[in-house]
Protein backbone atom coordinates (compact mmCIF):
# COMPACT_ATOMS: atom_id res chain seq x y z
CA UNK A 1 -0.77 -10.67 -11.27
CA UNK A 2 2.58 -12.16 -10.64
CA UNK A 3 6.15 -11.05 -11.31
CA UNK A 4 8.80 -13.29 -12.07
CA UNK A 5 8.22 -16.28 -12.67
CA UNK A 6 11.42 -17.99 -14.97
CA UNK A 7 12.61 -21.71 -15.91
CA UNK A 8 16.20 -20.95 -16.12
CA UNK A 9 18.82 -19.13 -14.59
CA UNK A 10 19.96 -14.89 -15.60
CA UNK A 11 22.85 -16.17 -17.46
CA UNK A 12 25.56 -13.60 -19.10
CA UNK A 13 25.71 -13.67 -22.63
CA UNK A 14 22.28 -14.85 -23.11
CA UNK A 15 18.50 -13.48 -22.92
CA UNK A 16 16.40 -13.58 -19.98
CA UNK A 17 12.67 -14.30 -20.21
CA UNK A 18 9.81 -13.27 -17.45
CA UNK A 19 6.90 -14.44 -17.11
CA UNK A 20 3.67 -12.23 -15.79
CA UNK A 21 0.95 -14.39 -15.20
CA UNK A 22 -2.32 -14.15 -13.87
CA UNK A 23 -3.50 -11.13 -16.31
CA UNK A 24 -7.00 -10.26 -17.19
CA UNK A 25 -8.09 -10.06 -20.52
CA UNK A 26 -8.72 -6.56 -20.95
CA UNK A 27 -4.45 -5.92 -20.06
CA UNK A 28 -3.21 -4.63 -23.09
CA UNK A 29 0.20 -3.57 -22.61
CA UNK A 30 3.37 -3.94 -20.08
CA UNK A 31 6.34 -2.48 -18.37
CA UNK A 32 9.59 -4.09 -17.19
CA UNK A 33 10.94 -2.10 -14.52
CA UNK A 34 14.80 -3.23 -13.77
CA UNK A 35 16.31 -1.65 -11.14
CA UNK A 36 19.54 -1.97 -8.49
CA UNK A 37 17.49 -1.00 -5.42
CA UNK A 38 14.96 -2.67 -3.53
CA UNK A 39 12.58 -1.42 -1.52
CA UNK A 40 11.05 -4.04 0.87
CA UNK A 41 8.09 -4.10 2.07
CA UNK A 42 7.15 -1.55 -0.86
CA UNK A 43 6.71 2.15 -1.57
CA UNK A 44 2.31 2.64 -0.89
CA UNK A 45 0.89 3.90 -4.59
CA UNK A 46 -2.73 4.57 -3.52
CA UNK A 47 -1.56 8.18 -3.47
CA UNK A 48 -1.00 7.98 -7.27
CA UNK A 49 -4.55 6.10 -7.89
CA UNK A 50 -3.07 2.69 -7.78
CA UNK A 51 -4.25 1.51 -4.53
CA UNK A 52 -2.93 -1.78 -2.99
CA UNK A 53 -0.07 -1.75 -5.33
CA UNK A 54 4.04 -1.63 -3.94
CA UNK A 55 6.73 -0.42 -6.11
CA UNK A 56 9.78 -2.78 -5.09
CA UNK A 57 11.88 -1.84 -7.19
CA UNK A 58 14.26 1.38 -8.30
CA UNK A 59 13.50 2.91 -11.85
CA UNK A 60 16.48 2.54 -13.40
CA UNK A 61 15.21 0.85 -16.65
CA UNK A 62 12.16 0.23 -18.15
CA UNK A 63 11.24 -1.84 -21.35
CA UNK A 64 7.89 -2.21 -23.23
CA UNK A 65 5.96 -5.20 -24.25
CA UNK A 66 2.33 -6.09 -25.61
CA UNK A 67 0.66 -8.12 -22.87
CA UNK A 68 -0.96 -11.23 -23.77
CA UNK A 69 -3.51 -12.44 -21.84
CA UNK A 70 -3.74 -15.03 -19.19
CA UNK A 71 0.09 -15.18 -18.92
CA UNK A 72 2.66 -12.82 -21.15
CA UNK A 73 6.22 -14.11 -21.63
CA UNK A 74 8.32 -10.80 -22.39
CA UNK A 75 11.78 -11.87 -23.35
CA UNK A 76 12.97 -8.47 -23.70
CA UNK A 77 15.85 -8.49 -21.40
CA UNK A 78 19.39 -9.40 -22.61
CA UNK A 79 22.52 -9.88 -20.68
CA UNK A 80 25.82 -8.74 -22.56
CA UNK A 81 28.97 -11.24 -22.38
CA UNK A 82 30.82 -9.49 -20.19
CA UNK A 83 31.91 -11.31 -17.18
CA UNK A 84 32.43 -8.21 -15.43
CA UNK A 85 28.79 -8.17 -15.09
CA UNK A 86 28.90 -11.56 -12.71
CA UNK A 87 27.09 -11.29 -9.33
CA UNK A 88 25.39 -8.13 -10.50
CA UNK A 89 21.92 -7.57 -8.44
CA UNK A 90 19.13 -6.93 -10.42
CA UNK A 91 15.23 -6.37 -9.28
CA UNK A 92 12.06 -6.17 -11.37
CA UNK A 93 9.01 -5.70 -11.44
CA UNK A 94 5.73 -5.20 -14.01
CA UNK A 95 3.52 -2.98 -14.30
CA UNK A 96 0.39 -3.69 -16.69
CA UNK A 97 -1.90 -1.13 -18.48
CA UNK A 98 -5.33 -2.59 -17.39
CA UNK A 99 -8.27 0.09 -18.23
CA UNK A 100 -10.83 -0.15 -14.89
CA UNK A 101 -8.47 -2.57 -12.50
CA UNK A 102 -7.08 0.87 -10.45
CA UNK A 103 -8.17 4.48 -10.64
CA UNK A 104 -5.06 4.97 -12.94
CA UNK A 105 -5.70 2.21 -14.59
CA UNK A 106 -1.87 0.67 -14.10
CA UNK A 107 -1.33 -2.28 -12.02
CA UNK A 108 2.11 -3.52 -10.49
CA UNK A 109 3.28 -6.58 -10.00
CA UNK A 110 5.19 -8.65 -6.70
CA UNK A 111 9.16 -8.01 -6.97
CA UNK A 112 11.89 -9.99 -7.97
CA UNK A 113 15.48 -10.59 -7.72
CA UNK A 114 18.14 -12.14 -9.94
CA UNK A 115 21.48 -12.12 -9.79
CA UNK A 116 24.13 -12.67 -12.89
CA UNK A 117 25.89 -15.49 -13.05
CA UNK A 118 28.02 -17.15 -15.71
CA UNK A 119 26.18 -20.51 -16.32
């Protein structure tokens, strides 16, 4: 599974969409994880049954979505027009309900950054 993956630019003002790809059929649900911290190489989760998976990325917001099979598009996240908000460092990262793929059955994605511009 793959985090993000986008065609155009985190533009103020405007939504965002992500792209997960590479999901197996049984995923049936996702999180978004924004967050203003990065942790690189990744925080180890085999302690919490998830083993081989990172987390790269603070918790500071998380947003649901149904995942769709091979490839999910979740255009959940929306900038507001505030040009204050220019420049502004975001990270995320997925993580996808997938009964049987980890002892917890949750799987994370790779990270990503983006940072807010105004075109």
């Amino acid at each position: 599974m793959s985090l993000p993956t986008w065609a155009a630019p985190p533009v103020i003002g405007a939504s965002f969409p992500l792209q997960v790809d590479f999901l197996r059929p049984t995923a049936v649900a996702g999180f978004l994880v924004l967050g203003l911290q990065q942790w690189n190489p990744g925080i180890p989760l085999a302690a919490q049954g998830m083993p081989n998976c990172f987390q790269h990325t603070s918790i500071d917001a998380t947003l649901f979505f149904v995942a769709t099979p091979p490839t999910t598009v979740p255009n959940l996240v929306t900038f507001p027009g505030n040009a204050a908000f220019a420049g502004l460092v975001l990270h995320a990262q997925a993580a996808i309900v997938d009964p049987g793929i980890t002892p917890l059955g949750i799987q994370v994605s790779n990270g990503g950054t983006m940072t807010l511009g105004l075109y």
